[in-house]
Protein backbone atom coordinates (compact mmCIF):
# COMPACT_ATOMS: atom_id res chain seq x y z
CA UNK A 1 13.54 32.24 116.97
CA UNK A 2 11.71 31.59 113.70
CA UNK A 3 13.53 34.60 111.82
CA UNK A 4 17.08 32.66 113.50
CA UNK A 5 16.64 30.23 111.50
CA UNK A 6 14.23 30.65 108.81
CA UNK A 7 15.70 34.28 106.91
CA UNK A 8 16.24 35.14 103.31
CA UNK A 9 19.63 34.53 103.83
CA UNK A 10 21.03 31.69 105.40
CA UNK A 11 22.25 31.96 109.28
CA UNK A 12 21.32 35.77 109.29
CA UNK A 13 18.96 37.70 110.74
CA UNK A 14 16.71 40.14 108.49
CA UNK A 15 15.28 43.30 109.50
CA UNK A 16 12.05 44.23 107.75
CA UNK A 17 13.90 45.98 104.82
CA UNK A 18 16.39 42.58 104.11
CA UNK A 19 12.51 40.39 104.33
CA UNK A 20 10.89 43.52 101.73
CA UNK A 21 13.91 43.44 99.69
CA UNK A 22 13.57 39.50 99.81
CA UNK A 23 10.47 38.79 98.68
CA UNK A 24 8.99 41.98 96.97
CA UNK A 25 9.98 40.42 93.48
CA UNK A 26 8.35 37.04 93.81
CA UNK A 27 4.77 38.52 94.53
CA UNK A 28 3.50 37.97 90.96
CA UNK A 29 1.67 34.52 91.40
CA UNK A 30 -0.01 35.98 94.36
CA UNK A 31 -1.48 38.93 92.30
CA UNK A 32 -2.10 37.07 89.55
CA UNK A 33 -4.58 34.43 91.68
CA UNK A 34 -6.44 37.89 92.74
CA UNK A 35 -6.18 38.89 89.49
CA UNK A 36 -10.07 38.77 88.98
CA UNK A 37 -11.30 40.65 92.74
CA UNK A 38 -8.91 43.34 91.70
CA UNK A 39 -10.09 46.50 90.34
CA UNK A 40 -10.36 50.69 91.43
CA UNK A 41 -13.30 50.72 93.38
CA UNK A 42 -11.89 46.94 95.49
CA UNK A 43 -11.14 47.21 99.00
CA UNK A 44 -7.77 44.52 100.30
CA UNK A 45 -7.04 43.69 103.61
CA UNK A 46 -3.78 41.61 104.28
CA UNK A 47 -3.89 40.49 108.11
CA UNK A 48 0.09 39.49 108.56
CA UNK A 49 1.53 42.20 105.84
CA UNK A 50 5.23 41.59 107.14
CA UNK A 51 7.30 44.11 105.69
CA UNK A 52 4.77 44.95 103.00
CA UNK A 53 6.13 43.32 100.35
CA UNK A 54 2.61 41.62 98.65
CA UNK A 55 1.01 45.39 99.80
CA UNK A 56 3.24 47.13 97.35
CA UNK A 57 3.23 44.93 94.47
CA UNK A 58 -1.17 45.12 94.51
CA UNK A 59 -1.88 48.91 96.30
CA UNK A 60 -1.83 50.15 92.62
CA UNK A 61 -4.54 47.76 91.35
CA UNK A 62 -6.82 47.93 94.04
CA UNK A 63 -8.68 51.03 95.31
CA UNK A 64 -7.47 51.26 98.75
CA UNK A 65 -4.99 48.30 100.59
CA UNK A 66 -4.94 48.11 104.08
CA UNK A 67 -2.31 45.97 106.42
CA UNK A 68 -2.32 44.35 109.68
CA UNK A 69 0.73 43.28 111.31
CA UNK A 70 1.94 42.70 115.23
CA UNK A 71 5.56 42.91 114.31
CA UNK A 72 5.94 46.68 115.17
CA UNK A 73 9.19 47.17 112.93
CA UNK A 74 7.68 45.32 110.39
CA UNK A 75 4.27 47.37 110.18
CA UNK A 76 6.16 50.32 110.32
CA UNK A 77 8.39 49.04 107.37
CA UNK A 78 5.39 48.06 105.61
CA UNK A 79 3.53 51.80 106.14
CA UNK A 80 6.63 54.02 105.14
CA UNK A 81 7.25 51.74 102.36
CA UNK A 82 4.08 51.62 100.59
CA UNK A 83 1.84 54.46 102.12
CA UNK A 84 -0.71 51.53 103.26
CA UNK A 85 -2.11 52.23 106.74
CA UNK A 86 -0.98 49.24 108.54
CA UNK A 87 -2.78 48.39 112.23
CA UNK A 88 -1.29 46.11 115.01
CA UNK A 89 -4.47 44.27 115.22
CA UNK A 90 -8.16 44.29 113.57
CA UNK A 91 -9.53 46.25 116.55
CA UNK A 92 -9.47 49.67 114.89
CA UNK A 93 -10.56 48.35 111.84
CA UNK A 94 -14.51 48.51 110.54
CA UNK A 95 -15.94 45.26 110.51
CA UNK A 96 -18.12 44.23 107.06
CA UNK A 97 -16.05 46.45 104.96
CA UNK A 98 -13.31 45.24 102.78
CA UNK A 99 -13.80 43.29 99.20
CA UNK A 100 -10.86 40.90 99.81
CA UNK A 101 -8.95 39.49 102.63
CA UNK A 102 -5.62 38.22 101.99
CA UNK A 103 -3.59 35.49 104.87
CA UNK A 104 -0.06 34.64 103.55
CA UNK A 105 1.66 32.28 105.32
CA UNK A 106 -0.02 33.16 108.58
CA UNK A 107 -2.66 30.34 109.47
CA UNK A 108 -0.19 27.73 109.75
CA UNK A 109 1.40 30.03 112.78
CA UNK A 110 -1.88 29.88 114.65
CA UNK A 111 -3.11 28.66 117.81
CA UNK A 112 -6.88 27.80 116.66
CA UNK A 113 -6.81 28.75 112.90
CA UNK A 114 -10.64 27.82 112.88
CA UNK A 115 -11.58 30.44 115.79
CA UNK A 116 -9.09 32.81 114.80
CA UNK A 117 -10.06 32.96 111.35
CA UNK A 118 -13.97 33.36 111.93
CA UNK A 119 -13.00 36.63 113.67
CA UNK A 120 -10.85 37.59 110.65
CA UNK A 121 -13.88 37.13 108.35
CA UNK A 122 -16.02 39.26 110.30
CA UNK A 123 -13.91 41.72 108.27
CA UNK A 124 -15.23 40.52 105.24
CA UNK A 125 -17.87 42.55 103.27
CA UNK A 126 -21.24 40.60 101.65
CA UNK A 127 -19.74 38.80 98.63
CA UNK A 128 -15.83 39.67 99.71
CA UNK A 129 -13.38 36.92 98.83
CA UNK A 130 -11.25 35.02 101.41
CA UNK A 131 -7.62 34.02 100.08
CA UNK A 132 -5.68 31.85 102.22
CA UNK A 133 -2.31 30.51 101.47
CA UNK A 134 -0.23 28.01 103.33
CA UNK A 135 2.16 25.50 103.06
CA UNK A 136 1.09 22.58 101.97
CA UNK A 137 2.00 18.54 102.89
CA UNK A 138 2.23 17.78 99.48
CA UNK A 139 5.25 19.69 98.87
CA UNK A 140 7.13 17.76 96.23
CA UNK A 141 10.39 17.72 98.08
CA UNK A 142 8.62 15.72 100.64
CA UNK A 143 5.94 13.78 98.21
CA UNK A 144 7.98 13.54 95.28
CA UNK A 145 11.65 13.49 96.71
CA UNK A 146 11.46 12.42 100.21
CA UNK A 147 14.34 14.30 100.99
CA UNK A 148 15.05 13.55 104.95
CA UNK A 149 17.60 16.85 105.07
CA UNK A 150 14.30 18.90 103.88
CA UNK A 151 12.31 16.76 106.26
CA UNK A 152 14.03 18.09 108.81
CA UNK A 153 13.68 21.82 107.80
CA UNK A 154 10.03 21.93 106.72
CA UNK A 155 8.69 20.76 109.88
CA UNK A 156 9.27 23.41 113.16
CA UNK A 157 7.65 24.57 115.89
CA UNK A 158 6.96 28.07 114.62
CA UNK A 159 4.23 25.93 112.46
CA UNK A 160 1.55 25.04 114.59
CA UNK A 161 -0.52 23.58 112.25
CA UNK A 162 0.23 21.98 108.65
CA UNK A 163 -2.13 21.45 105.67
CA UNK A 164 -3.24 19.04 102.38
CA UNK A 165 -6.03 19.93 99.82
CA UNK A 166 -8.44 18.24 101.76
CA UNK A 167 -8.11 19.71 104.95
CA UNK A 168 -7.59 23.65 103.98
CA UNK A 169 -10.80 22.90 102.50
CA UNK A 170 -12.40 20.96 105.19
CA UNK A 171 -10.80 24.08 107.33
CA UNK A 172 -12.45 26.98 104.83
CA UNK A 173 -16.39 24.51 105.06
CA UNK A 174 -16.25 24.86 108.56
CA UNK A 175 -15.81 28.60 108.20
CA UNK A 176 -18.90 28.50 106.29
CA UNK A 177 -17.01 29.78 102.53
CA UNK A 178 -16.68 28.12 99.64
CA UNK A 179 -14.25 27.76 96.33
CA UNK A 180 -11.30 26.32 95.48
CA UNK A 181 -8.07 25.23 96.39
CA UNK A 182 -4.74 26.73 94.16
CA UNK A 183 -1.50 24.91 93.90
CA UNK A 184 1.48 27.20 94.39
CA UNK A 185 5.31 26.74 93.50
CA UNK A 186 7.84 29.49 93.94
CA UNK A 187 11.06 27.48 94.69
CA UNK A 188 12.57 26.42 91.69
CA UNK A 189 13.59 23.15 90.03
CA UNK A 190 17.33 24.65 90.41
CA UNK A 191 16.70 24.71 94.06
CA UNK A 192 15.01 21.24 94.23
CA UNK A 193 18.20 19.71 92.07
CA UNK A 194 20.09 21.55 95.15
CA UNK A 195 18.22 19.89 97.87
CA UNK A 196 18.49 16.54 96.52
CA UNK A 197 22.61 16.63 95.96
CA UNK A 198 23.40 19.17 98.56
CA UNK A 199 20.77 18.00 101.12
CA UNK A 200 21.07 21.45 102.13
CA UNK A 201 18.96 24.84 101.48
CA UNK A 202 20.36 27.55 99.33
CA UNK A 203 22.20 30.20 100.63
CA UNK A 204 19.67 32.82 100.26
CA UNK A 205 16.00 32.92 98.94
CA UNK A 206 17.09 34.28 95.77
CA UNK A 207 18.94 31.77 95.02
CA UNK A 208 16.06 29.36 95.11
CA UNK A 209 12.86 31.51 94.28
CA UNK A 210 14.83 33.01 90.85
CA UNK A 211 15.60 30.24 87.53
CA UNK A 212 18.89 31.67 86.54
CA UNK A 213 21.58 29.60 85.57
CA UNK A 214 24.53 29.27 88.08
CA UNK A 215 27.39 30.86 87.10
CA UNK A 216 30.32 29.19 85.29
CA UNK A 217 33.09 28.87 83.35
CA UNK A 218 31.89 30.65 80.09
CA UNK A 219 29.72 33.44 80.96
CA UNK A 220 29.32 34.44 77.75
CA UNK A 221 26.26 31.34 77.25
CA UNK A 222 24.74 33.03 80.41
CA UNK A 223 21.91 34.41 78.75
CA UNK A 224 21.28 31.30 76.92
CA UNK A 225 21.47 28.97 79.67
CA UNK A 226 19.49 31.35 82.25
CA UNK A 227 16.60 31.20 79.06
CA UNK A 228 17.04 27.52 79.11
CA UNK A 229 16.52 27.29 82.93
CA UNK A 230 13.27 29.92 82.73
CA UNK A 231 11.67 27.98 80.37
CA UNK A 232 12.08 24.41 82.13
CA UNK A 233 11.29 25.85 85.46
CA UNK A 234 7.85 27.28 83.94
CA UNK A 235 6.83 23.48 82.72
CA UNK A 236 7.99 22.07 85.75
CA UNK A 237 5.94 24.13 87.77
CA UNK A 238 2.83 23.86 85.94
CA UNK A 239 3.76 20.11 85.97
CA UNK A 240 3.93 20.13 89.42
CA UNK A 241 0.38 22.06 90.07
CA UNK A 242 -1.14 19.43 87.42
CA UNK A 243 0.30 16.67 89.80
CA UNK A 244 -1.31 18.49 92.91
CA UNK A 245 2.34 18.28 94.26
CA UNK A 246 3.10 21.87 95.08
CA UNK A 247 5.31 23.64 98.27
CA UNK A 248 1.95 25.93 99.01
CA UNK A 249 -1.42 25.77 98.72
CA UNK A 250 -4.15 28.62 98.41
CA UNK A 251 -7.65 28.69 98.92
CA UNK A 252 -9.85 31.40 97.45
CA UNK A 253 -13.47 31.50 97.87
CA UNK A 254 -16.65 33.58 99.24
CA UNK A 255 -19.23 32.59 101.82
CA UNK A 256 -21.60 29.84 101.45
């Protein structure tokens, strides 16, 4: 039901390829908050891969990345696509082992994110870092906009759970880990301007997630215009992580 409604394109339903070929270009920001745990001789373990789209853009910088994903067409997207052994479930997995642990835009689907996550963690080797990201409450089309239309679509039932800040961290304390708490905007202010007028989303994710002009009447200042829109979307972003008004929120930290 989720995938009904909530594709890369709007009113369709993806397959694992259309979600890979989605979202495999926007995976920078999350490799770049890594960016530090990386390294040849690092150990990754993303539990809810999808179609292996954050797998393939960080299997090159790590020594070995490994995926976990109940979606069966999914994992097996995910493994033929990057070469990453991908499980159903932790089970078969050792426990203690891997460097860094990666959960995008799975706790919010949980039924108990606190128990589910402590078995998660047991994962986790001495000094491994957790990174969790989520959506977060202070997403600015809700904070900063109040847009009712987005209202509407943020809030589902595929999300049992929502977070701020405060309570992803009060959430990652009662796990027993410490660290800090990341800001994270990949829709763009093209796509907010859209929301506001058109009370409406985009019709597809790339639409929304890339700052490139839309098309006109005189192509030829396309280039221009689509430079113009990359660099205001980059200060608007990093205006909006400065406000602590972002649509996702990561935490990354070790244990206590």
């Amino acid at each position: 039901e989720y995938r009904d409604t909530h594709g890369p394109v709007l009113g369709e339903r993806p397959d694992a390829a259309d979600i890979f070929n989605a979202y495999r270009p926007y995976q920078d920001q999350r490799v770049a908050l890594l960016e530090a745990e990386l390294g040849p001789d690092a150990t990754l373990l993303e539990v809810g891969c999808s179609a292996g789209q954050f797998l393939d853009a960080v299997k090159d910088r790590v020594g070995k990345a490994t995926g976990v994903e109940p979606d069966p067409l999914a994992a097996e997207h995910a493994a033929t696509t990057t070469g990453c052994s991908v499980y159903p479930n932790l089970q078969a997995l050792p426990k203690g082992r891997y460097d860094i642990i990666c959960l995008f835009q799975v706790v919010e689907h949980m039924g108990n994110p606190l128990e589910e996550l402590a078995a998660v963690t047991r994962y986790l080797a001495d000094g491994g870092t957790l990174c969790v990201e989520v959506p977060s409450l202070t997403d600015p089309l809700l904070t900063l906009y109040d847009n009712a239309a987005y209202r509407r679509f943020f809030y589902h039932e595929a999300h049992a759970f929502y977070f701020s800040p405060k309570s992803l961290r009060a959430l990652m304390k009662q796990l027993g880990f410490t660290g800090l708490v990341y800001g994270v905007q990949d829709y763009t202010f093209l796509n907010h301007l859209h929301w506001q007028y058109a009370n409406k989303p985009q019709p597809d994710c790339h639409a929304g997630l890339k700052a490139e002009w839309p098309a006109g009447p005189l192509p030829e200042y396309g280039n221009l215009l689509d430079r113009f829109a990359f660099e205001v979307d980059r200060r608007y972003k990093m205006a909006l992580i400065q406000a602590g008004c972002t649509e996702n929120i990561a935490f990354l930290g070790t244990r206590i």
